[in-house]
Protein backbone atom coordinates (compact mmCIF):
# COMPACT_ATOMS: atom_id res chain seq x y z
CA UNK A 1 0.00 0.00 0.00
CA UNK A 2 2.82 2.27 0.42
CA UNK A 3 4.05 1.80 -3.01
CA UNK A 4 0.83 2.78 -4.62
CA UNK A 5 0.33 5.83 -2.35
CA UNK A 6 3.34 6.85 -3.86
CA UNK A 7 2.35 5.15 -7.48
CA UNK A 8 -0.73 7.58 -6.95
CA UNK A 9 0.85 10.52 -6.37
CA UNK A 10 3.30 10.48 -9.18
CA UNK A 11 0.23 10.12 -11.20
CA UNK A 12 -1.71 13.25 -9.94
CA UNK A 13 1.72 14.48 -10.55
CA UNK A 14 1.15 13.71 -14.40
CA UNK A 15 4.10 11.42 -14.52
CA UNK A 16 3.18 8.13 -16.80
CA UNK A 17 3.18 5.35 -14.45
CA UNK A 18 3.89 1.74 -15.74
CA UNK A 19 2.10 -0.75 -12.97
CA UNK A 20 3.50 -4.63 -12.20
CA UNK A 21 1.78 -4.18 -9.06
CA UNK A 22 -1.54 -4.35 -9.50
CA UNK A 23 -4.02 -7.36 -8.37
CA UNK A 24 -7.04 -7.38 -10.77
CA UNK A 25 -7.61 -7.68 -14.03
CA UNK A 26 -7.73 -4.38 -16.31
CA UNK A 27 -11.00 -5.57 -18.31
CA UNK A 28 -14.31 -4.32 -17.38
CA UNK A 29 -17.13 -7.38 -16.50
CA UNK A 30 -18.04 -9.14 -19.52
CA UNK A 31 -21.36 -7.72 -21.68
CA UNK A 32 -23.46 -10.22 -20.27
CA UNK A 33 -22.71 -9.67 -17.01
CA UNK A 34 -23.24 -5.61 -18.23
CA UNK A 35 -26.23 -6.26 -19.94
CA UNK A 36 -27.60 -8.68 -17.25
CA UNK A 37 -27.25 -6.02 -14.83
CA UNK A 38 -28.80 -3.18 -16.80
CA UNK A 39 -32.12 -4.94 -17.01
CA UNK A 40 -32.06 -5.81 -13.25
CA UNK A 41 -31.62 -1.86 -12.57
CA UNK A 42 -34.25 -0.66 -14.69
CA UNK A 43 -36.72 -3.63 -13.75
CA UNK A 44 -35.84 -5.56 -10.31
CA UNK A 45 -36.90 -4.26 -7.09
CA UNK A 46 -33.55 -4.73 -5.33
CA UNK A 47 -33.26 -5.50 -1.92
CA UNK A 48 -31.98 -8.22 0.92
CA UNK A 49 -31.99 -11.65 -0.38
CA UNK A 50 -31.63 -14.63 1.88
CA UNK A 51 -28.27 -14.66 3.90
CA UNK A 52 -27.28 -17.42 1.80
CA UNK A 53 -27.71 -15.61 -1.68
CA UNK A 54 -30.84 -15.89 -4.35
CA UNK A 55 -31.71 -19.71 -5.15
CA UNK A 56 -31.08 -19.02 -8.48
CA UNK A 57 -27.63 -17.89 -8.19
CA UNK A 58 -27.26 -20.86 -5.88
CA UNK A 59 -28.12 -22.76 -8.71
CA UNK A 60 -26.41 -21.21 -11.77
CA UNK A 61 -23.55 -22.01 -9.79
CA UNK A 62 -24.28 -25.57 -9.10
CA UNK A 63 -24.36 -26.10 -13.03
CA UNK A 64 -20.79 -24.30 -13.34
CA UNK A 65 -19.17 -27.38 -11.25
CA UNK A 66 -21.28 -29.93 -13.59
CA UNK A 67 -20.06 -27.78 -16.57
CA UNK A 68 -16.50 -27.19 -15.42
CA UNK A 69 -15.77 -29.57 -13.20
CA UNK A 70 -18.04 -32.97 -13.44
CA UNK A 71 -18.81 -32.50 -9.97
CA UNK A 72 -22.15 -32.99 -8.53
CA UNK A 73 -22.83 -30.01 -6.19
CA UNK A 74 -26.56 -29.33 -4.39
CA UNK A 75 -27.15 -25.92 -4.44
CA UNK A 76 -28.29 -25.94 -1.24
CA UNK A 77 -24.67 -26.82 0.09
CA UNK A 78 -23.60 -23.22 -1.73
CA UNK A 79 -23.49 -19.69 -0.36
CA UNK A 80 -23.03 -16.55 -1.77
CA UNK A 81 -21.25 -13.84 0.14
CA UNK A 82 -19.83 -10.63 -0.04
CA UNK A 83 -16.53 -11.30 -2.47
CA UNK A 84 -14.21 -14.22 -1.38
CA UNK A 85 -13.23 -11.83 1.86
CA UNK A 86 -16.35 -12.22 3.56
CA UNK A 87 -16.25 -16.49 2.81
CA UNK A 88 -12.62 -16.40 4.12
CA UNK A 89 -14.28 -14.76 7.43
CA UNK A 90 -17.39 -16.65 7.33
CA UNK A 91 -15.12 -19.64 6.98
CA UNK A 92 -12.67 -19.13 9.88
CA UNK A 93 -15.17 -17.85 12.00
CA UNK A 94 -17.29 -21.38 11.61
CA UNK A 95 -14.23 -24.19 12.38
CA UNK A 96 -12.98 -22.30 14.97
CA UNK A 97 -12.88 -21.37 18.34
CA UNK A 98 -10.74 -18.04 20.15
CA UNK A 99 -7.04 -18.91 20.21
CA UNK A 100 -7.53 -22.35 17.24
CA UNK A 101 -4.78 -22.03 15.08
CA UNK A 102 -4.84 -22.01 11.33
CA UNK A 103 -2.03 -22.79 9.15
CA UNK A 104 -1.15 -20.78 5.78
CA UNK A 105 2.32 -20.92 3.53
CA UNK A 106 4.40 -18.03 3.29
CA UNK A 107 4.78 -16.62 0.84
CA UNK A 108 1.40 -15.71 0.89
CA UNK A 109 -1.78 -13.81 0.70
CA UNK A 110 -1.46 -10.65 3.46
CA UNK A 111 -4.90 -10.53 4.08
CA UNK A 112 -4.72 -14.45 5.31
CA UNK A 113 -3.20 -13.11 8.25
CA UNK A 114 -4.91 -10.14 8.62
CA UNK A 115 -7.84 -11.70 9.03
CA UNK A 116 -6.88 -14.63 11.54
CA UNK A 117 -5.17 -11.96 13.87
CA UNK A 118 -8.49 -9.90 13.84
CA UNK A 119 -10.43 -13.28 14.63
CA UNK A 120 -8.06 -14.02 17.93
CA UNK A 121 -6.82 -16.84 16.09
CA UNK A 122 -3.52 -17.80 15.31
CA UNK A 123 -1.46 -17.62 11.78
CA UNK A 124 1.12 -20.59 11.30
CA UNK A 125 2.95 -19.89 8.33
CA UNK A 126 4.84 -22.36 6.59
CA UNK A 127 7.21 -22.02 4.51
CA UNK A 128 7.53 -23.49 0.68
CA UNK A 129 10.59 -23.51 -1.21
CA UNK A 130 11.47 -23.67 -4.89
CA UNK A 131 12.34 -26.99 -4.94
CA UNK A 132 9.05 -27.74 -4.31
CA UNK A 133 7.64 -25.15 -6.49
CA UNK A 134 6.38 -23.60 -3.46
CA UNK A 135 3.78 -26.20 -2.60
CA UNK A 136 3.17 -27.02 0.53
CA UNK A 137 4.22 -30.88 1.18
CA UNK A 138 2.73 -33.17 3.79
CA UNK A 139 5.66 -33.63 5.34
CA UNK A 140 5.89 -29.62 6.47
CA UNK A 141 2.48 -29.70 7.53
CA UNK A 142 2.74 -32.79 9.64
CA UNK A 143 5.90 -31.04 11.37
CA UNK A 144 3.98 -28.30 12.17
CA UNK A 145 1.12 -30.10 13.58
CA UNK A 146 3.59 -32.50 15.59
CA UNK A 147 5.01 -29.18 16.94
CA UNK A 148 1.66 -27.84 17.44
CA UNK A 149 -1.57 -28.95 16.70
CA UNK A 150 -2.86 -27.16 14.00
CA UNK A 151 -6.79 -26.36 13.92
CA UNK A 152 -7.19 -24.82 9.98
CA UNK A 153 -5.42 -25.59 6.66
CA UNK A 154 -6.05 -23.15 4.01
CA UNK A 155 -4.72 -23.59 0.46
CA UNK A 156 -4.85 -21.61 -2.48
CA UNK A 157 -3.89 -23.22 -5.80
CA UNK A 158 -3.45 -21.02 -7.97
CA UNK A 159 -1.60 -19.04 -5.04
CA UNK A 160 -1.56 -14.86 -4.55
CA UNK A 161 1.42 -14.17 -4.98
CA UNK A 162 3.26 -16.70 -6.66
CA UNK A 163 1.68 -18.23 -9.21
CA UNK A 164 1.99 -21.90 -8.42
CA UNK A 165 0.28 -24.54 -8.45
CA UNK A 166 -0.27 -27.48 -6.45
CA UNK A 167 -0.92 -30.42 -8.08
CA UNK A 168 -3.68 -32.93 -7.69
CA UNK A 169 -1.41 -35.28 -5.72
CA UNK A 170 -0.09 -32.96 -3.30
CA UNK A 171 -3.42 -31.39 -2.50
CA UNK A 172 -5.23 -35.12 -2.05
CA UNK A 173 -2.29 -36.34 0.44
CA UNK A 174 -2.82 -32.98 2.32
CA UNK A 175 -6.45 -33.34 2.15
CA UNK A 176 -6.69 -36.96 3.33
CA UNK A 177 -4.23 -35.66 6.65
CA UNK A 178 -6.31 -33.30 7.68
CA UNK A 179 -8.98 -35.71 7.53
CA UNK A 180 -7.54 -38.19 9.55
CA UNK A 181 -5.84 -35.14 12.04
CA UNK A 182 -9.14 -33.73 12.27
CA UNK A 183 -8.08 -30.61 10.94
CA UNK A 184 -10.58 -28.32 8.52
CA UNK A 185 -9.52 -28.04 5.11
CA UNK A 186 -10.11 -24.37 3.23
CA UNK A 187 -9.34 -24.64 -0.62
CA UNK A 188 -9.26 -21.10 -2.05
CA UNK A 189 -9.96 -21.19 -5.65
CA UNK A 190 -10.49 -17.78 -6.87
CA UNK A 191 -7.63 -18.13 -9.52
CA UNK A 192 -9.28 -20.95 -11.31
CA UNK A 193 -9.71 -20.10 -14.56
CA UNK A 194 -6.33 -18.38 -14.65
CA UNK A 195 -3.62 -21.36 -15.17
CA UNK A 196 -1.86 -21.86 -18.29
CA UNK A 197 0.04 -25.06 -18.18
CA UNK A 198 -2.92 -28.17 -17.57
CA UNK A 199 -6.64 -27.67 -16.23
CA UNK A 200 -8.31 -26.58 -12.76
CA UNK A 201 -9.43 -29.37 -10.51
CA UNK A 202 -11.35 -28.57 -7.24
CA UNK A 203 -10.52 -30.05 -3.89
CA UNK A 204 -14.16 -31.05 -4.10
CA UNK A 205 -13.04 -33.79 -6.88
CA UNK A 206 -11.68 -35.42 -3.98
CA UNK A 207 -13.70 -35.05 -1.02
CA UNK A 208 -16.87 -33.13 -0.12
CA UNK A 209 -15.93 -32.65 3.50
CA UNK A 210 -14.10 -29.48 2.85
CA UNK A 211 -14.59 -25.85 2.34
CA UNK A 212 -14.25 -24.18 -1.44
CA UNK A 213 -13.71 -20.29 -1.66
CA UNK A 214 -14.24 -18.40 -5.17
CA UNK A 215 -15.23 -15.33 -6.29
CA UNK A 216 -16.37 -13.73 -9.48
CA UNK A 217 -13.50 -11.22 -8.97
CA UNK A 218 -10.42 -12.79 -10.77
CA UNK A 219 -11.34 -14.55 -13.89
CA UNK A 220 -14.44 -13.18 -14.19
CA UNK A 221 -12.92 -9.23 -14.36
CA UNK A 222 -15.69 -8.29 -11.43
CA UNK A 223 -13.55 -7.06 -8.76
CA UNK A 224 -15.97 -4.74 -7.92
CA UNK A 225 -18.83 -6.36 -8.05
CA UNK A 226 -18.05 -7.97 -4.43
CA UNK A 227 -19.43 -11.20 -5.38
CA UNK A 228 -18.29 -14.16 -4.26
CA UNK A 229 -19.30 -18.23 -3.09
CA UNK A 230 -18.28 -21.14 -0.67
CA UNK A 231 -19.19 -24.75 -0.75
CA UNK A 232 -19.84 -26.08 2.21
CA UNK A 233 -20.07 -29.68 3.96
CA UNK A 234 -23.69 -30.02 4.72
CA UNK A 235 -23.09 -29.72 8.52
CA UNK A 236 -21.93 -26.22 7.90
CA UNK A 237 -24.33 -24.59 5.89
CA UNK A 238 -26.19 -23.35 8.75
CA UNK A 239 -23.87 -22.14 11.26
CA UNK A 240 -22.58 -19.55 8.17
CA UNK A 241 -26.11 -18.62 7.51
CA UNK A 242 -26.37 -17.59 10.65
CA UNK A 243 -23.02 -16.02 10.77
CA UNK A 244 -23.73 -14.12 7.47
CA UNK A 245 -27.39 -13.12 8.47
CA UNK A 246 -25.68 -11.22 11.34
CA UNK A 247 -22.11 -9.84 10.29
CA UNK A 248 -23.34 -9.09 6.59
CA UNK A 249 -26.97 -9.44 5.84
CA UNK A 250 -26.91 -10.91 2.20
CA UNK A 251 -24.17 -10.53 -0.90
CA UNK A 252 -25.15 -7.50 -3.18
CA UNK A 253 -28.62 -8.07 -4.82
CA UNK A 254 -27.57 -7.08 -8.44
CA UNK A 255 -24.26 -8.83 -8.11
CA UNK A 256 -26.47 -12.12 -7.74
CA UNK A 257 -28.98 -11.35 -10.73
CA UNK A 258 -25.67 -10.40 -13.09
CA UNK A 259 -22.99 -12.45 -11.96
CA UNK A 260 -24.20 -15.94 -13.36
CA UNK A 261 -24.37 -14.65 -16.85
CA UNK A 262 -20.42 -14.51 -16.73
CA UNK A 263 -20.50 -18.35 -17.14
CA UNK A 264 -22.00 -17.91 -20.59
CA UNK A 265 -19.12 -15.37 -21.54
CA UNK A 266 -16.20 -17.95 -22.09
CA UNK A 267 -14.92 -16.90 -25.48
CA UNK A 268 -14.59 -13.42 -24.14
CA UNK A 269 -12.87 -14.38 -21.36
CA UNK A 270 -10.50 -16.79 -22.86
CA UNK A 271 -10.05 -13.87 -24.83
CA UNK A 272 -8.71 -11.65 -21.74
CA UNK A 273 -6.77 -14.91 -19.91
CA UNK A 274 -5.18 -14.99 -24.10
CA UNK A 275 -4.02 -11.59 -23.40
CA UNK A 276 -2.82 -13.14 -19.47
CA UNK A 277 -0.67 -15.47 -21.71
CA UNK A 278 0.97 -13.14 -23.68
CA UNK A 279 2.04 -11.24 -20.90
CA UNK A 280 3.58 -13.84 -19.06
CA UNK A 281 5.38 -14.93 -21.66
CA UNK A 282 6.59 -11.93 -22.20
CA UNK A 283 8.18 -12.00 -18.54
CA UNK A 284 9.64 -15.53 -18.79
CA UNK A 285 11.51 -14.36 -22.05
CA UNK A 286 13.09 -11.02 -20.57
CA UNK A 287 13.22 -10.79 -17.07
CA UNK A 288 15.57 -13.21 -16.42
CA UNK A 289 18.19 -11.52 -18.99
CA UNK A 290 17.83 -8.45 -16.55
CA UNK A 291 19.16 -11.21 -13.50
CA UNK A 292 15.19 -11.57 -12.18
CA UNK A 293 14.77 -15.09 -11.76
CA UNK A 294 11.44 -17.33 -11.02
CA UNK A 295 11.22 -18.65 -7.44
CA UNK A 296 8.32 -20.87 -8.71
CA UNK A 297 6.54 -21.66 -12.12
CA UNK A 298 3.98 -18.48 -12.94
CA UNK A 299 1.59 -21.53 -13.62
CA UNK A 300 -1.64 -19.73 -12.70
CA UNK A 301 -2.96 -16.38 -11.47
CA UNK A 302 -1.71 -13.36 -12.99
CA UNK A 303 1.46 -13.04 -11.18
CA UNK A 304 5.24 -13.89 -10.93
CA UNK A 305 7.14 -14.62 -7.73
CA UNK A 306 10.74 -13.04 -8.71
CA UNK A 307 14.36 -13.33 -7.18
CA UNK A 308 15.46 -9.92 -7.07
CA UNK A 309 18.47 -10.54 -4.94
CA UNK A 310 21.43 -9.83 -8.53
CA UNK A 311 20.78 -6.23 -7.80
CA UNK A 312 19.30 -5.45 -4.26
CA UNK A 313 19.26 -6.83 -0.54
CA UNK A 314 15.88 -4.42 0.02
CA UNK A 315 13.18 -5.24 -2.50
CA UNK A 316 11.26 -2.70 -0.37
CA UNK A 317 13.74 -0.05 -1.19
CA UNK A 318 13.98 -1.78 -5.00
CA UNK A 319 10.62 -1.13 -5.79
CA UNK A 320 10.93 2.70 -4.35
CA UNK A 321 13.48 3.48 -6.40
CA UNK A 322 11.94 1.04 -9.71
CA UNK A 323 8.93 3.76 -9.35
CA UNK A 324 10.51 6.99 -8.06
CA UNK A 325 13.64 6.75 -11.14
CA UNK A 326 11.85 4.31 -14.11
CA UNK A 327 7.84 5.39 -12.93
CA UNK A 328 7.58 1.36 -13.20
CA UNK A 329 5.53 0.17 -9.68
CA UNK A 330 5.52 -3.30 -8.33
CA UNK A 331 5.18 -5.36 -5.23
CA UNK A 332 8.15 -5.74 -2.62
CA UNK A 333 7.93 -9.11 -0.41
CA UNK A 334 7.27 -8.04 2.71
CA UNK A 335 3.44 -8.72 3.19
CA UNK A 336 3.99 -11.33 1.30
CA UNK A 337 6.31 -13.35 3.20
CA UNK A 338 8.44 -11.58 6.30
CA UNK A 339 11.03 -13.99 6.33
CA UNK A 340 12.22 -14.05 2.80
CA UNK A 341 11.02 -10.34 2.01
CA UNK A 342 14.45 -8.55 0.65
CA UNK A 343 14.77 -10.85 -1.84
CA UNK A 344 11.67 -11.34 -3.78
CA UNK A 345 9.42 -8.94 -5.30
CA UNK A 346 5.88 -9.70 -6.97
CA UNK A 347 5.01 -8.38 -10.76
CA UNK A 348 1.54 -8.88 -11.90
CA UNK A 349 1.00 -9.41 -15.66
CA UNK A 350 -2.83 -8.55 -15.35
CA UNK A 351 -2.72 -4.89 -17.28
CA UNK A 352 -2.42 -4.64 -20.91
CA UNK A 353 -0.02 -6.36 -22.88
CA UNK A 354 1.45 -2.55 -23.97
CA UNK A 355 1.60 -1.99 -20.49
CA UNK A 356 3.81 -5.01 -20.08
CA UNK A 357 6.52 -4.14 -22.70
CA UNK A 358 6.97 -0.79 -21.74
CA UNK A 359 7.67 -1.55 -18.10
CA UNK A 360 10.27 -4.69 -19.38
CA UNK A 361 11.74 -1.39 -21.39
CA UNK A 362 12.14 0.44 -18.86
CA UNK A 363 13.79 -1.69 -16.28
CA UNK A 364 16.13 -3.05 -19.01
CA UNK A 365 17.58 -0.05 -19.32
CA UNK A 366 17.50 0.84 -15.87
CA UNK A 367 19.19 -2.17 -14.51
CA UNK A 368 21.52 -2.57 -17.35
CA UNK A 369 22.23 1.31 -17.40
């Protein structure tokens, strides 16, 4: 946040500002979502809907996991909430008691933390490696439960903010020891959609006695739109209505009535993720001639996890200096992972493709001038 206050600034200044920093797509919503949305202004009588979100969003969503996925998933086990912050909330706040911890990997998503402090509960970040291509292995998250039990697992494949993946292997072998430890299982999946190297596969493929976070934010371009869903084991679904009718009411009413049309706007969308691809292969071609390296595969999301440590000990102080000399903004590690923090630095390939090449421009002849 610091970077783009000043990233802000130099553009009130009228400086032209190249971003790598930012987190969500540059496209507006698809036209159906548009479209869908314009009706439901001029001719729905908005309001509250039921804490867990209109039965017809409930069960356009249903279909996409048919469609998608072959998986068979009642629409009564599905809520919709308030973006994928509010499910990560609702989530916690249903497993859990005061003090329960809830392991995450570093790096990882800030507001993971964030959000378990504010609950009184307890991060446990663990760290992946590139040998692993920063995936979490069994074998770290049974030596963190043998140090201390652990309550919570949450996973996000693809991750926030390095790209990676973790395969269908690694995630069932996790998934079948928190079963047997008795620990709850969170799979955040609001990057599916976004991978470019084999296809998405749920955790619900392999069980239903877990918790699935998405959100129309990421693939779907509707950020703003603060529209979001879990799937739920059916033991759950009622203590998070509860929770939701008291800490948030109901998801936004015309977010529900639009939303659903984005799963009938694929060729537009592949269109945008087509415009993802280019990007990143722009950065595997020419950042690493610059001495940026890949701490793990840029398999999925819109981001790239970078070694920055040929040129600075401080990516904090890096990416200052990247915006204040070049006007070229991106993320420095340190929400991301406080350990490992000086070295690594996050670039998002989300903006235009244009946008892209003139930032690579830019630091080329920065770093090499």
């Amino acid at each position: 946040m610091d970077v783009l206050r000043e990233q802000n600034a130099l553009v009130q200044a009228g400086h032209d500002v190249l971003s790598l920093a930012v987190g969500q797509p540059s496209h507006s919503a698809p036209k159906g979502v548009l479209d869908m949305a314009a009706t439901a202004l001029r001719d729905a009588k908005l309001g509250y809907t039921d804490a867990l979100g209109r039965m017809e969003t409930r069960r356009a969503i249903s279909r996409h996991y048919g469609d998608r996925y072959g998986v068979e998933v009642p629409a009564e086990r599905i809520a919709v909430t308030t973006g994928s912050s509010a499910g990560f909330s609702l989530a916690f706040l249903a497993v859990t008691d005061p003090g329960d911890r809830v392991a995450i990997t570093a790096p990882g998503y800030p507001a993971y933390r964030n959000i378990i402090k504010a609950l009184s509960l307890e991060p446990v970040e663990i760290q992946t490696d590139s040998a692993e291509s920063h995936m979490l292995t069994v074998e770290a998250l049974e030596a963190a439960h043998r140090e201390r039990p652990i309550n919570v697992l949450l996973i996000a494949s693809p991750a926030n903010p390095t790209g990676a993946v973790t395969d269908r292997d690694h995630m069932a072998a996790m998934m079948d020891f928190c079963r047997n430890e008795g620990i709850a299982f969170i799979s955040d999946e609001i990057y599916h959609g976004l991978r470019y190297t084999g296809d998405d596969r749920t955790a619900l493929s392999h069980s239903d006695d877990v918790i699935v976070i998405n959100s129309f934010s990421k693939y779907y371009c509707m950020t703003g739109w603060r529209i979001g869903w879990m799937v739920l084991p059916e033991d759950m679904v009622r203590p998070v209505e509860r929770l939701s009718q008291s800490l948030y009411i109901s998801a936004p009413d015309l977010s529900q009535i639009a939303a659903p049309a984005a799963f009938g706007c694929g060729e537009e969308l592949e269109a945008i993720k087509d415009g993802y691809r280019a990007n990143r292969a722009l950065l595997l071609e020419r950042l690493p001639s610059m001495g940026i390296t890949f701490a793990a595969p840029p398999d999925g999301a819109f981001y790239a996890w970078c070694d920055v440590s040929a040129h600075t000990n401080d990516s904090m102080e890096f990416a200052r200096r990247m915006l204040q000399e070049i006007h070229v903004a991106a993320a420095p590690g340190l929400d991301f992972d406080p350990v490992n923090a000086e070295r690594f630095m996050r670039f998002s390939y989300a903006g235009s493709t244009d946008t892209i090449a003139r930032s690579l421009d830019r630091m080329e002849a920065w770093l090499k001038g």
